[in-house]
Protein backbone atom coordinates (compact mmCIF):
# COMPACT_ATOMS: atom_id res chain seq x y z
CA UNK A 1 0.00 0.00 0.00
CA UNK A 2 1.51 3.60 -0.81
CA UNK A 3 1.80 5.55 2.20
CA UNK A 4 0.59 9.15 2.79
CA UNK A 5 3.14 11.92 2.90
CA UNK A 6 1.55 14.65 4.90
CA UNK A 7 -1.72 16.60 4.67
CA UNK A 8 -1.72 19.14 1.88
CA UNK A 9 -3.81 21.77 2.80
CA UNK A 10 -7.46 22.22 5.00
CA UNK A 11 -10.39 23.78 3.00
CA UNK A 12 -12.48 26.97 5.13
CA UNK A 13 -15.67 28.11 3.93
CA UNK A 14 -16.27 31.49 5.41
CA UNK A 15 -18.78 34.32 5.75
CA UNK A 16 -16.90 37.50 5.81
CA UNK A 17 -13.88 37.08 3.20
CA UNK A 18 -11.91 40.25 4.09
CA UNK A 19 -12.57 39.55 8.12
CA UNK A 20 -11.67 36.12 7.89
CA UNK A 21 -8.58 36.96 5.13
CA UNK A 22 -7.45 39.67 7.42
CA UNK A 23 -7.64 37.40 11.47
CA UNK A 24 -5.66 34.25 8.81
CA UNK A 25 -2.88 36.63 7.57
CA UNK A 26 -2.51 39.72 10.12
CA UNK A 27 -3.49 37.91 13.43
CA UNK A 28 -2.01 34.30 12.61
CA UNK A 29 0.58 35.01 10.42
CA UNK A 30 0.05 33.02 7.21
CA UNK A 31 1.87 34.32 4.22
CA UNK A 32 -0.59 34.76 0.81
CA UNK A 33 0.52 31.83 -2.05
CA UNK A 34 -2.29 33.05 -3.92
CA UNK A 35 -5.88 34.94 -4.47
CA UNK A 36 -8.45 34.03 -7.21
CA UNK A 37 -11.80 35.70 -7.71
CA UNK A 38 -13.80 32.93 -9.39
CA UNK A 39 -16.40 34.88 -11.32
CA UNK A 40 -18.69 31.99 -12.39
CA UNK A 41 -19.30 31.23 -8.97
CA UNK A 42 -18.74 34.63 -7.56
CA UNK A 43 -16.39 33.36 -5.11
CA UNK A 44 -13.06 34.16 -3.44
CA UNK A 45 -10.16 31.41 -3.23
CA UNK A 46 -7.24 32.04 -1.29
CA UNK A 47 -4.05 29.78 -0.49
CA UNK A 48 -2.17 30.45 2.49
CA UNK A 49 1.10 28.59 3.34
CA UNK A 50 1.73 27.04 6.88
CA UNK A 51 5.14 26.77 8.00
CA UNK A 52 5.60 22.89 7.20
CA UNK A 53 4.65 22.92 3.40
CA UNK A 54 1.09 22.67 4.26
CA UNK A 55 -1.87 25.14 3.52
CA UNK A 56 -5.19 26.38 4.16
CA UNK A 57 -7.33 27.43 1.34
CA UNK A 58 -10.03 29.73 2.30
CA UNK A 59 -13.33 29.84 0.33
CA UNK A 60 -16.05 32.75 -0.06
CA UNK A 61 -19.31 31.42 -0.91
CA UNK A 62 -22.88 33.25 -0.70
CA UNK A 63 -25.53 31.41 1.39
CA UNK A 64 -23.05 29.04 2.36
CA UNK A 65 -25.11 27.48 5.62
CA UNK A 66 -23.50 28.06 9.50
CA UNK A 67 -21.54 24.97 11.66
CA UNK A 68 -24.08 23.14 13.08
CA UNK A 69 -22.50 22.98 16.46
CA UNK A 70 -19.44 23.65 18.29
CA UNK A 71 -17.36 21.96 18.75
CA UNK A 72 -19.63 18.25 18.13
CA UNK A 73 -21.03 18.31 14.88
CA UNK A 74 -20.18 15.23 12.57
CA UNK A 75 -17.22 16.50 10.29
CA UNK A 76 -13.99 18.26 11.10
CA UNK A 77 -14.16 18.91 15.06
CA UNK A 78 -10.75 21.14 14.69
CA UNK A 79 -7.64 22.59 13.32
CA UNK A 80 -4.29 22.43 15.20
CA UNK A 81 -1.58 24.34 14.64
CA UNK A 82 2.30 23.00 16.06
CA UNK A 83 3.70 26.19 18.64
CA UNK A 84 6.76 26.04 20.77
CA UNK A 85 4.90 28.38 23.10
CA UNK A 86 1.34 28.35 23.71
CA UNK A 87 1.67 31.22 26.39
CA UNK A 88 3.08 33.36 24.22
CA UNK A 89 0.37 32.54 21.40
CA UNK A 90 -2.64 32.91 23.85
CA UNK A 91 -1.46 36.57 24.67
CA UNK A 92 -0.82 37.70 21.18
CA UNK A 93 -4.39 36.63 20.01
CA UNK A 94 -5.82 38.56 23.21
CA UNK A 95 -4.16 41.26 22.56
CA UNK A 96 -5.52 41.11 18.86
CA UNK A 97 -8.97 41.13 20.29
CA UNK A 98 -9.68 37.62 20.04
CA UNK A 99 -10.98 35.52 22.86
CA UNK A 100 -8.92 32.33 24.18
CA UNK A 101 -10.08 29.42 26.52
CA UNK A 102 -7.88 28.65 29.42
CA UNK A 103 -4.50 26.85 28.85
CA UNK A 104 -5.28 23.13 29.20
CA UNK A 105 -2.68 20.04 29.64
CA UNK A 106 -3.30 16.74 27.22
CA UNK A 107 -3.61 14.13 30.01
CA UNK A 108 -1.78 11.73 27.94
CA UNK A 109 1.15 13.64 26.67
CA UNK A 110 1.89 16.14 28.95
CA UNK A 111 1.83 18.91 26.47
CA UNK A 112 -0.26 22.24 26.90
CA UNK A 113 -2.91 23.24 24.75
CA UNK A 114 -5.49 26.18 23.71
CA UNK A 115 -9.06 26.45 21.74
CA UNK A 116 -9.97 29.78 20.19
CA UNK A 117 -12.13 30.75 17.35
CA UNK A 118 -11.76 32.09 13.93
CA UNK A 119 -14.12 34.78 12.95
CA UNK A 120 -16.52 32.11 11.72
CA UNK A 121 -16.84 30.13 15.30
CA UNK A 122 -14.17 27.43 13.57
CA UNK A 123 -12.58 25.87 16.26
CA UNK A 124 -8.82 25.95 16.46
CA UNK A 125 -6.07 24.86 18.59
CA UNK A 126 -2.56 25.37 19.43
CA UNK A 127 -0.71 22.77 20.59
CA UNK A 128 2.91 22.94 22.49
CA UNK A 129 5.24 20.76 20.78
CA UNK A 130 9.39 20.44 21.46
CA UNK A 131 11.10 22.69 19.36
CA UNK A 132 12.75 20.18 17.46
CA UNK A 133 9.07 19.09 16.24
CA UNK A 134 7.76 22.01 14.76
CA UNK A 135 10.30 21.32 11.47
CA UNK A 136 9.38 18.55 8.73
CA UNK A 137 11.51 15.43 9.00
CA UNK A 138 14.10 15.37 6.83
């Protein structure tokens, strides 16, 4: 059987394009691979790099329906992101206006971890990884 490298990229349906393209690039950090307004479907696509390779393409489209839940619907429950420092993260998204749960501890790893929000309600999470794991294998 062929084995799977890595993920690729996570697709985000939002409501607000420019909110939600402003809190991925100015508040997070993600650098802009590309922007295409899709006419035919009047629609905004935008690919964002993650450190690792990886990406995030965020989608614009009209009527597009609300999460069912948070965070238990069926379907993706969340998006983690790899941080050497999770205190440091939860203060710079405060300070950026955005609202952060208390600092947790995974009570099989030992590592610390944080939920927040993207302008949409899609729950996200930084998790506290050794330094040494936040770069791809070589």
């Amino acid at each position: 059987m062929p084995n799977l490298l890595r993920i690729h990229h996570a697709a985000i349906i939002c409501s607000d394009y420019e909110h939600s393209k402003r809190f991925y690039t100015h508040v997070l950090g993600l650098k802009i691979l590309a922007e295409n307004f899709r006419a035919a479907r009047d629609s905004w696509k935008l690919d964002l790099a993650l450190p690792d390779g990886g990406q995030i393409e965020l989608f614009s489209f009209k009527g597009a329906p609300p999460r069912a839940s948070y965070p238990e619907a069926q379907g993706l429950r969340h998006l983690a992101f790899a941080v050497t420092s999770v205190s440091e993260w939860a203060l710079h998204l405060q300070g950026q206006g955005v609202s952060v749960e208390d600092i947790r501890t995974d009570e099989y790893t030992g590592q610390r971890f944080v939920f927040f929000a993207d302008p949409d309600g899609l729950p996200l999470e930084l998790y506290e990884v050794p330094t040494q794991s936040t770069s791809p294998s070589t």
